[in-house]
Protein backbone atom coordinates (compact mmCIF):
# COMPACT_ATOMS: atom_id res chain seq x y z
CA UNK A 1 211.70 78.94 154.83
CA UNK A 2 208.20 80.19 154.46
CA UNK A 3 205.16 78.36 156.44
CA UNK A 4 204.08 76.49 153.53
CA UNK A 5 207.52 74.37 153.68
CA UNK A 6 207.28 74.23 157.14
CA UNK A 7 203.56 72.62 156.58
CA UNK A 8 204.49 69.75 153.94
CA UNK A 9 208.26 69.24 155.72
CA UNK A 10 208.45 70.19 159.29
CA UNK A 11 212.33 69.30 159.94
CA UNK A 12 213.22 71.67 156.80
CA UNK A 13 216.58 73.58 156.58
CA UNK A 14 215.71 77.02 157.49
CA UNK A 15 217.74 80.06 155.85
CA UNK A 16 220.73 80.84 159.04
CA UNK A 17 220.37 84.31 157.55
CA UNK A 18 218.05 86.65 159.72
CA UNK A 19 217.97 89.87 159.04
CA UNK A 20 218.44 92.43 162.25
CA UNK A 21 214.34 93.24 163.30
CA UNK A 22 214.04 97.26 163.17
CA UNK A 23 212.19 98.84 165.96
CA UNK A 24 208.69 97.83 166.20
CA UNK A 25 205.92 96.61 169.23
CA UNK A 26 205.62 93.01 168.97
CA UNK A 27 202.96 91.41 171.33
CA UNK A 28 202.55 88.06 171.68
CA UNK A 29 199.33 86.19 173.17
CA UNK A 30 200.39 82.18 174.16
CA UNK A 31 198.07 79.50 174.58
CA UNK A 32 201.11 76.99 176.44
CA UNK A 33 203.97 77.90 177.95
CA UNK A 34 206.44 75.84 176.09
CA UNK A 35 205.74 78.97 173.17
CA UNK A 36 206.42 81.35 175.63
CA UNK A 37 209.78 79.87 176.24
CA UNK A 38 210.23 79.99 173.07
CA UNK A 39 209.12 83.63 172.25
CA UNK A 40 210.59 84.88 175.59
CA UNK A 41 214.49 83.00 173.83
CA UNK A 42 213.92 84.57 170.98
CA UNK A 43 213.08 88.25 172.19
CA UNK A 44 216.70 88.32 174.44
CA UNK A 45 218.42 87.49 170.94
CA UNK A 46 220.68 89.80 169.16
CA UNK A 47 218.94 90.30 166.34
CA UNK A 48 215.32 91.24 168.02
CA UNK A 49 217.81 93.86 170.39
CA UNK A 50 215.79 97.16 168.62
CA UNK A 51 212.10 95.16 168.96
CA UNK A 52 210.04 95.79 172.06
CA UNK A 53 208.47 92.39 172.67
CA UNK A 54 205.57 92.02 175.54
CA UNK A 55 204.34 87.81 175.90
CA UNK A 56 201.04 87.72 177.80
CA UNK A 57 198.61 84.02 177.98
CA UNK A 58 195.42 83.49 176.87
CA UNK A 59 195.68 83.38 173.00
CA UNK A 60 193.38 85.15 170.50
CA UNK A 61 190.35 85.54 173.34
CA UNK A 62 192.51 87.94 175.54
CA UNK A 63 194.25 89.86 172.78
CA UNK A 64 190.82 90.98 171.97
CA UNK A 65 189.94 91.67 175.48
CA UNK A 66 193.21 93.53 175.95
CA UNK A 67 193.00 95.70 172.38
CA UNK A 68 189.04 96.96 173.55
CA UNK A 69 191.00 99.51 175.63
CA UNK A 70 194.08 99.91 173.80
CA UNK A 71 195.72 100.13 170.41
CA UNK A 72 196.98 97.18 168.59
CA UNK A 73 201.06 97.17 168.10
CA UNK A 74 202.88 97.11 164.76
CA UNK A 75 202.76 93.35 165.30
CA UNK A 76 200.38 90.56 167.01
CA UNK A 77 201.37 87.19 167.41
CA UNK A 78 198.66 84.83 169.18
CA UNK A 79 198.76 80.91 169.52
CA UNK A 80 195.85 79.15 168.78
CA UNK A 81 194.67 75.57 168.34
CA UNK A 82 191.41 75.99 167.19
CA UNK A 83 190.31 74.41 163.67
CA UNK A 84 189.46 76.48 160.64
CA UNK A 85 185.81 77.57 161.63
CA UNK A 86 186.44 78.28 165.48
CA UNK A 87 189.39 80.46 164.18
CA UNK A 88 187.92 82.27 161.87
CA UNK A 89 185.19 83.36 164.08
CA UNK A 90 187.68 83.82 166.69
CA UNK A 91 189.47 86.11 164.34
CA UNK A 92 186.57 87.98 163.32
CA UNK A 93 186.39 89.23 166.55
CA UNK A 94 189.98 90.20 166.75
CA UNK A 95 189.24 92.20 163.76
CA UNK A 96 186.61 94.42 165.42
CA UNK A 97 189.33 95.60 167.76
CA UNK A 98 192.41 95.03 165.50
CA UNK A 99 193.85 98.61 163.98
CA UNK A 100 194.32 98.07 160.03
CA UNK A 101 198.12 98.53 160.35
CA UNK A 102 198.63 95.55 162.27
CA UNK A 103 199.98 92.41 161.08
CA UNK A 104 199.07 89.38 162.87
CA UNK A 105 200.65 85.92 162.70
CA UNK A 106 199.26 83.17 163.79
CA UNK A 107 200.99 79.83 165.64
CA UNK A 108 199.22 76.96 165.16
CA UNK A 109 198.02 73.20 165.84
CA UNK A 110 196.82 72.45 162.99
CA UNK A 111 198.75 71.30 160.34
CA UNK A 112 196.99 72.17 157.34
CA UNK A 113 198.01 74.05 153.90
CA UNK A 114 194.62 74.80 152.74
CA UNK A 115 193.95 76.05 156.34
CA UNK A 116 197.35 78.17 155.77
CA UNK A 117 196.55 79.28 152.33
CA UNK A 118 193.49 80.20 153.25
CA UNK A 119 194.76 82.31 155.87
CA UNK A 120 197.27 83.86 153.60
CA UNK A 121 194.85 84.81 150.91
CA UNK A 122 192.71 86.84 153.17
CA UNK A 123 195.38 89.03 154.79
CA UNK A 124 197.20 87.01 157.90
CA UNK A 125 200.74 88.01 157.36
CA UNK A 126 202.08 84.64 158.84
CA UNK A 127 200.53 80.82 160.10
CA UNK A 128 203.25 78.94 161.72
CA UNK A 129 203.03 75.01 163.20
CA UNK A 130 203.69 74.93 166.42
CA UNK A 131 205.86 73.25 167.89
CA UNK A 132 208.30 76.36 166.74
CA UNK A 133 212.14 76.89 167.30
CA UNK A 134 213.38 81.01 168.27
CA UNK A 135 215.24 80.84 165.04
CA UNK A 136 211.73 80.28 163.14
CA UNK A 137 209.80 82.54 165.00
CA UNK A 138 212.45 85.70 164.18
CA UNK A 139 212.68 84.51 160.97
CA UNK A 140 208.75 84.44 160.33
CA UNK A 141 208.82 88.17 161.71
CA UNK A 142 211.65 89.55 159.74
CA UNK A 143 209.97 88.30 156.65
CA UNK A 144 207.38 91.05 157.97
CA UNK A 145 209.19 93.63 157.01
CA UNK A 146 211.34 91.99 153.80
CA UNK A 147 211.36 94.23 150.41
CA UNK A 148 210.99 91.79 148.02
CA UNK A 149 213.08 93.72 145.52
CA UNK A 150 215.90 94.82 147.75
CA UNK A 151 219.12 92.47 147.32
CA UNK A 152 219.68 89.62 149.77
CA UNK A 153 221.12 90.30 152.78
CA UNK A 154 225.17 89.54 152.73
CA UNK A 155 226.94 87.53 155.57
CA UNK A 156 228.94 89.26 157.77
CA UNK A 157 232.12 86.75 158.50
CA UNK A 158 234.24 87.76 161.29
CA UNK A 159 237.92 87.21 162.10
CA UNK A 160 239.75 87.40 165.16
CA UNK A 161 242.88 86.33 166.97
CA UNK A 162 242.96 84.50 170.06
CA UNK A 163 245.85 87.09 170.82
CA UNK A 164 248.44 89.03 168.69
CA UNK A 165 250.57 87.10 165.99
CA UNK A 166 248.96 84.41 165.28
CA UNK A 167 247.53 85.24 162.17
CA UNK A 168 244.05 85.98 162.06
CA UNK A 169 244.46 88.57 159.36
CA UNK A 170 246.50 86.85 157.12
CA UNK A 171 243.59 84.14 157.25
CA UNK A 172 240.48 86.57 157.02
CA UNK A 173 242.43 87.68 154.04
CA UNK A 174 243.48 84.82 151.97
CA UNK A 175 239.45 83.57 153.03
CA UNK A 176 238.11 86.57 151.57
CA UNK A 177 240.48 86.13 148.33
CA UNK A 178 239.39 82.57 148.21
CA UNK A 179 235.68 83.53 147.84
CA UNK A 180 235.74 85.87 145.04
CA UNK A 181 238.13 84.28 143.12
CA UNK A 182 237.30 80.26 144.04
CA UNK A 183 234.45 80.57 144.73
CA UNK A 184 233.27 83.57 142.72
CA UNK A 185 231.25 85.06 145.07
CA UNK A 186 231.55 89.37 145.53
CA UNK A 187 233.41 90.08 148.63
CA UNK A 188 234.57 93.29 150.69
CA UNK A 189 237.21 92.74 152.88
CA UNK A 190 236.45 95.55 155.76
CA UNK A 191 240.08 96.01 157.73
CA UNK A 192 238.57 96.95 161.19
CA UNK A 193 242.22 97.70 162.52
CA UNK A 194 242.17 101.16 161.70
CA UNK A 195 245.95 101.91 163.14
CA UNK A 196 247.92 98.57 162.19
CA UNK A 197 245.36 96.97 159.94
CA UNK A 198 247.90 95.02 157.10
CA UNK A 199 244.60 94.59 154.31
CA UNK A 200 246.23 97.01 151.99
CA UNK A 201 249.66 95.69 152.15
CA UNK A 202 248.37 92.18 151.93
CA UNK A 203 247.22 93.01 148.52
CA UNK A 204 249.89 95.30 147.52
CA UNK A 205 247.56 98.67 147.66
CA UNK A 206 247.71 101.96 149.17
CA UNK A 207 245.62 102.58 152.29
CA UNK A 208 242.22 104.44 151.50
CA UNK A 209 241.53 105.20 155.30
CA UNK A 210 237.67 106.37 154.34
CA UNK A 211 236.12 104.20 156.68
CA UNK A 212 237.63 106.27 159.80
CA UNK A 213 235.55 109.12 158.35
CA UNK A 214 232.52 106.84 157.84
CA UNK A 215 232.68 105.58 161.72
CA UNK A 216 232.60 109.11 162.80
CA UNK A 217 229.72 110.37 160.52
CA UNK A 218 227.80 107.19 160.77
CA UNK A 219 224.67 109.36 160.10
CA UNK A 220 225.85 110.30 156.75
CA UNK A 221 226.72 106.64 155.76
CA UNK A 222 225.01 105.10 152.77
CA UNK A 223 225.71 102.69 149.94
CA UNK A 224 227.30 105.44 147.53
CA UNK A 225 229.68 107.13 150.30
CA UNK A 226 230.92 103.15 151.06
CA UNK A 227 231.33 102.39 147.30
CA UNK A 228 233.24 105.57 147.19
CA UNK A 229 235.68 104.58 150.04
CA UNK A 230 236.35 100.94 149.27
CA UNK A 231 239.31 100.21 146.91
CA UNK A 232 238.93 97.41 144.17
CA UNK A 233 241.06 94.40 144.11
CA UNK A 234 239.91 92.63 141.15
CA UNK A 235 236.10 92.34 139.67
CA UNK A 236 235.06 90.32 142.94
CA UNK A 237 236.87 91.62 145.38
CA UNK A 238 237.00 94.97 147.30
CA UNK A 239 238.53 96.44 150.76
CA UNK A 240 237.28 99.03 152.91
CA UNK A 241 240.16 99.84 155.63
CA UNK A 242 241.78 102.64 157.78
CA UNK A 243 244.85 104.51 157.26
CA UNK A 244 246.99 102.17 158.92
CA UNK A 245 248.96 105.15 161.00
CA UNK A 246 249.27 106.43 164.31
CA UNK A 247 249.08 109.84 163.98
CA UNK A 248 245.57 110.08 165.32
CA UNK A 249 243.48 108.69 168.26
CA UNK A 250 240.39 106.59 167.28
CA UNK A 251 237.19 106.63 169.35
CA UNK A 252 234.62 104.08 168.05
CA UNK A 253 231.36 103.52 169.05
CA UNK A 254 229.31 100.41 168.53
CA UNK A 255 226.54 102.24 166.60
CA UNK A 256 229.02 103.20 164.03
CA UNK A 257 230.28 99.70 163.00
CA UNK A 258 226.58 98.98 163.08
CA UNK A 259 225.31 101.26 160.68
CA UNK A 260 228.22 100.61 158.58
CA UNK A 261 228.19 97.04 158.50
CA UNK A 262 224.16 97.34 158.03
CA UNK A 263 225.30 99.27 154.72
CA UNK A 264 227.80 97.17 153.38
CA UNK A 265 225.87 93.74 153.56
CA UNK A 266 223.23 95.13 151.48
CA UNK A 267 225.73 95.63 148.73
CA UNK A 268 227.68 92.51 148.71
CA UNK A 269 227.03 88.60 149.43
CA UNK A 270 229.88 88.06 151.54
CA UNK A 271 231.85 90.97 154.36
CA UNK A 272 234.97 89.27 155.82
CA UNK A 273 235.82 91.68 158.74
CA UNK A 274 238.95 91.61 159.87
CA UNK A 275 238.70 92.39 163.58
CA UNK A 276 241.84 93.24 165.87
CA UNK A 277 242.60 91.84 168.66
CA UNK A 278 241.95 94.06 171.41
CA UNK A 279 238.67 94.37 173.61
CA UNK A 280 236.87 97.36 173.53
CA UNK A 281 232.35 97.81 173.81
CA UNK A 282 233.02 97.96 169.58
CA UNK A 283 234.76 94.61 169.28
CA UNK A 284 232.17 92.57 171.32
CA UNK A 285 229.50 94.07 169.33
CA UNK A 286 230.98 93.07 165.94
CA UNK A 287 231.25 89.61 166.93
CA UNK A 288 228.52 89.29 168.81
CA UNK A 289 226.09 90.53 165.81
CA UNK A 290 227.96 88.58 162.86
CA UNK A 291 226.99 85.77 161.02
CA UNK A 292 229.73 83.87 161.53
CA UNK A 293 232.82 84.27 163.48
CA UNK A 294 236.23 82.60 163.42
CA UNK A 295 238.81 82.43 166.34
CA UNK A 296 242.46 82.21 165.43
CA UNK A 297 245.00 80.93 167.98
CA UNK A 298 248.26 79.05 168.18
CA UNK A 299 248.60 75.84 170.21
CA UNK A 300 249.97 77.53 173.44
CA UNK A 301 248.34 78.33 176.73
CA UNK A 302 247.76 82.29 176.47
CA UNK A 303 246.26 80.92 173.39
CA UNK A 304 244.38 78.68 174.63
CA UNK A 305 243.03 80.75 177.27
CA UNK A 306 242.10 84.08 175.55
CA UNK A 307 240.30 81.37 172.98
CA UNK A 308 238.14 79.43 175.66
CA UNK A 309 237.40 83.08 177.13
CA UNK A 310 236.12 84.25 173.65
CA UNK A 311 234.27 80.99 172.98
CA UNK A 312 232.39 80.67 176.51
CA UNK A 313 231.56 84.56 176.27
CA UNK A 314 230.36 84.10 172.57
CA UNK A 315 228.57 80.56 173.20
CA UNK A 316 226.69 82.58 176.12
CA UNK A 317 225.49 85.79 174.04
CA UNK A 318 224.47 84.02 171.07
CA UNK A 319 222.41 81.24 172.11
CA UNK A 320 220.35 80.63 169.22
CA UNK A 321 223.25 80.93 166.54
CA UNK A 322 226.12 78.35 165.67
CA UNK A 323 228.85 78.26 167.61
CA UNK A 324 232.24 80.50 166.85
CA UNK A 325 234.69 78.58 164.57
CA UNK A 326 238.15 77.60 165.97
CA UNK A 327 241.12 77.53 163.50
CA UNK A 328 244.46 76.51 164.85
CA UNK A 329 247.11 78.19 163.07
CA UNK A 330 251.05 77.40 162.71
CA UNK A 331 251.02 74.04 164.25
CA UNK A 332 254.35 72.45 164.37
CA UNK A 333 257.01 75.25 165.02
CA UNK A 334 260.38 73.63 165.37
CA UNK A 335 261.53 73.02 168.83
CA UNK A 336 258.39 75.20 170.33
CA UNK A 337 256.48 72.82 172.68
CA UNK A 338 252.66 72.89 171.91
CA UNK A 339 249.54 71.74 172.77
CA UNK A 340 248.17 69.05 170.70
CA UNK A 341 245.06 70.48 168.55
CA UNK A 342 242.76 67.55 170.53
CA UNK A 343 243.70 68.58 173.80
CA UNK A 344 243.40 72.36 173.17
CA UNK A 345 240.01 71.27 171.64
CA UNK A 346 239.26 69.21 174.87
CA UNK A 347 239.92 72.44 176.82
CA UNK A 348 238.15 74.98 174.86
CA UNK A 349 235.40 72.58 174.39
CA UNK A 350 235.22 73.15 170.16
CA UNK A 351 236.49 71.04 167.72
CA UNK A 352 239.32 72.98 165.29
CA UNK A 353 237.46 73.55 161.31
CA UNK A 354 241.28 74.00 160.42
CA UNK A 355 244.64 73.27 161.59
CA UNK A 356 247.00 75.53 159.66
CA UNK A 357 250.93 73.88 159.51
CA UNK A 358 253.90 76.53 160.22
CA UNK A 359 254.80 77.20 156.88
CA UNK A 360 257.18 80.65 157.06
CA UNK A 361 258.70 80.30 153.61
CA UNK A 362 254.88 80.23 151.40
CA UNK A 363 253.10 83.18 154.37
CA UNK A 364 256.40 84.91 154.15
CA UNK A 365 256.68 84.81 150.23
CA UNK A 366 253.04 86.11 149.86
CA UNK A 367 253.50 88.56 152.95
CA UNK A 368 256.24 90.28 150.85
CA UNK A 369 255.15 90.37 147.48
CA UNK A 370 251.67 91.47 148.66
CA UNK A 371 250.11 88.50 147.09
CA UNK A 372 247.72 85.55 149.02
CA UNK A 373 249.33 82.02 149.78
CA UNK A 374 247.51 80.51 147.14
CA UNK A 375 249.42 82.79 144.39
CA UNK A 376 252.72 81.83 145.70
CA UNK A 377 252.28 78.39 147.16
CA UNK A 378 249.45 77.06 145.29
CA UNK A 379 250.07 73.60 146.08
CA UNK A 380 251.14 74.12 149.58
CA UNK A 381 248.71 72.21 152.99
CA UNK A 382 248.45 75.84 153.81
CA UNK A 383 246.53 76.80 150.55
CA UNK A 384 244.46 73.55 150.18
CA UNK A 385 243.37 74.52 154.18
CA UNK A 386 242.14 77.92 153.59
CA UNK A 387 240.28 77.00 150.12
CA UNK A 388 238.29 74.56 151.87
CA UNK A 389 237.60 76.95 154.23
CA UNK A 390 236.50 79.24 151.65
CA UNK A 391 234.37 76.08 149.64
CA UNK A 392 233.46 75.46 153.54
CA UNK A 393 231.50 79.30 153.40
CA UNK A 394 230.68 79.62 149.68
CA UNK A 395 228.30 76.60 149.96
CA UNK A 396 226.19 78.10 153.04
CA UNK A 397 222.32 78.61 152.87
CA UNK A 398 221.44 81.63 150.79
CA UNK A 399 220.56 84.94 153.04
CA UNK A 400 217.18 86.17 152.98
CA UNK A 401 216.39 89.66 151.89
CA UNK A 402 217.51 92.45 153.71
CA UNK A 403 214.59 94.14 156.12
CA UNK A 404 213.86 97.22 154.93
CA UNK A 405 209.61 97.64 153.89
CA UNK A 406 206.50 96.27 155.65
CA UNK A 407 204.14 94.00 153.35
CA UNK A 408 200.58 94.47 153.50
CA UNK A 409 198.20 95.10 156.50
CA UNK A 410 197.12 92.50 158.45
CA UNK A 411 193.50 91.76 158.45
CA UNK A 412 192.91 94.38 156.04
CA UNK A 413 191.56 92.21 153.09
CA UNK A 414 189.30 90.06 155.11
CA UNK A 415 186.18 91.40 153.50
CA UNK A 416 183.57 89.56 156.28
CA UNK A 417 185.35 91.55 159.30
CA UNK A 418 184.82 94.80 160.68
CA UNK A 419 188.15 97.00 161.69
CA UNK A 420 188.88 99.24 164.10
CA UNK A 421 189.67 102.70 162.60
CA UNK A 422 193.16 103.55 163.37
């Protein structure tokens, strides 16, 4: 959403697509604290982790006396709620002491889109309404730094299992089927299990293993050596998965899946990672920096607890995203005594998107023929579960563009204001 919605519509559906900030000084001059709250949520979230954010009050009047002494930063954000005279001569004075590179963004009072278009045309990068949400504020800032001509920036869609067995990868992957070929949308399937990952004989191929090579050369990962390594399913569909073997020890670190995931959501609209369930510095940061993340668990108390665990820890790191997704899986297992899906969602304090019956005979079927459910049991609750889960994701909010260039200088086209030289 760009300021100009947020001008005529104030309560508009923003994108839930922000793309990760890259490393930049971002200072920010408040005129209340209720912004500073704001700005000070925003700057602890995940996806402003590489930006070095400093919040100081006193609006545009001390920026100005601050930047006589010192050099502006890549980015200055000051709160304001004078009207359009008083801020342009306030801003003519930032301008005497403002370094051409800078972009500035304004947060506003005033609600006007002639003051905003004004603003716009000569050279503010940004004019928000205050009051404004975290999620608006990083938004506005990754827009900074948007290409308009790179692609839009894919979801990353993460999978994991309450604990082993209860079929979180059998769900990522039917999902991921689901979406390229229901919902004909291009999807990579990234098998994060690099020792016992079962993506390649889920779909009846042979194991490509190239991403173990990518995770330890992360610095030599780019959108031609991850084409190269993925393995095509069909014209929507492609995996990207380990070896599946044990005859070698895996170290990954956290920048790794980073840069790789970084990679492979510029290249495709949806990434359904299928992440195993063990707990390593790796597997919190995948989950913690996806889009969207479902938990898989059974209705029984290790379940149960291992899901609450995830949930609480999840709920807690990612404050200003949606919560994880809870999917119960093989409900109703003949003489197994279970939990019922509204108590477990009592406990775990998250209402189930999907409760998956035990169906052996259709996830056996598929499991063995290397096919999805919905080949072999079309018609099954099963398959009718997991394509609206698929419809569920296909009909999200579109991404925004991936960050990747700066736009134009701030300040640097209002013709009535002196710079400072850089």
């Amino acid at each position: 959403m760009n300021s100009a919605q947020q001008l005529s519509n104030p309560e508009a559906n923003h994108s839930e697509l922000v793309a990760l900030l890259p490393r930049a000084d971002i200072h920010v001059f408040c005129e209340t604290q209720e912004t500073g709250q704001v700005v000070q949520r925003a700057s602890a979230d995940r996806r402003m982790s590489r930006a070095h954010v400093t919040i100081q009050l006193g609006g545009i009047p001390a920026a100005v006396q601050v930047y006589q002494t010192q050099p502006t930063p890549n980015v200055l954000v000051v709160e304001t709620h004078l009207g359009r005279e008083e801020l342009f001569r306030e801003l003519g004075r930032l301008a005497e002491v403002c370094q051409p590179s800078t972009k500035v963004v304004i947060i506003g009072h005033v609600n006007d889109v002639v003051l905003y278009r004004e603003l716009i045309r000569q050279g503010i990068s940004e004019y928000m309404v205050a009051p404004v949400t975290p999620h608006i504020f990083m938004e506005a800032l990754a827009a900074l730094f948007n290409d308009p001509k790179a692609a839009p920036l894919g979801r990353v869609i993460s999978f994991v299992g309450a604990k082993g067995g209860v079929g979180s990868s059998t769900i990522a992957h039917n999902v991921g089927w689901a979406l390229s070929q229901r919902q004909n949308i291009d999807t990579i399937i990234t098998d994060l299990d690099l020792a016992f990952g079962t993506a390649a004989l889920n779909f009846n191929q042979d194991g490509g293993g190239g991403i173990v090579d990518a995770l330890g050369q992360p610095d030599r990962v780019d959108s031609t050596l991850i084409d190269r390594m993925m393995t095509k399913v069909g014209d929507k569909l492609s995996l990207l998965n380990g070896p599946g073997g044990v005859d070698r020890d895996y170290s990954i670190e956290s920048h790794a899946v980073e840069t790789i995931l970084n990679v492979v959501r510029q290249s495709s609209p949806a990434i359904v990672v299928d992440v195993p369930n063990m707990w390593a510095p790796w597997i919190k940061y995948t989950l913690i920096n996806s889009d969207e993340i479902f938990i898989t668990a059974t209705p029984e108390l290790p379940a149960l607890r291992n899901a609450k665990n995830l949930i609480d820890m999840l709920k807690a790191a990612r404050p200003n995203d949606k919560p994880p997704k809870l999917v119960l899986n093989q409900v109703g297992v003949p003489k197994r005594p279970e939990i019922s899906p509204a108590d477990f969602a009592k406990a775990v304090g998250l209402t189930p998107v999907a409760v998956i019956p035990y169906d052996p005979q259709s996830f056996g079927l598929a499991q063995s023929n290397g096919q999805m459910v919905f080949e072999v049991a079309q018609k099954s609750k099963a398959a009718e579960i997991l394509a609206e889960l698929a419809r569920s994701l296909g009909a999200a909010p579109a991404p925004v563009a991936a960050s990747k260039a700066a736009k134009g200088s701030l300040l640097s086209k209002l013709p009535f204001m002196g710079k400072k030289s850089s």
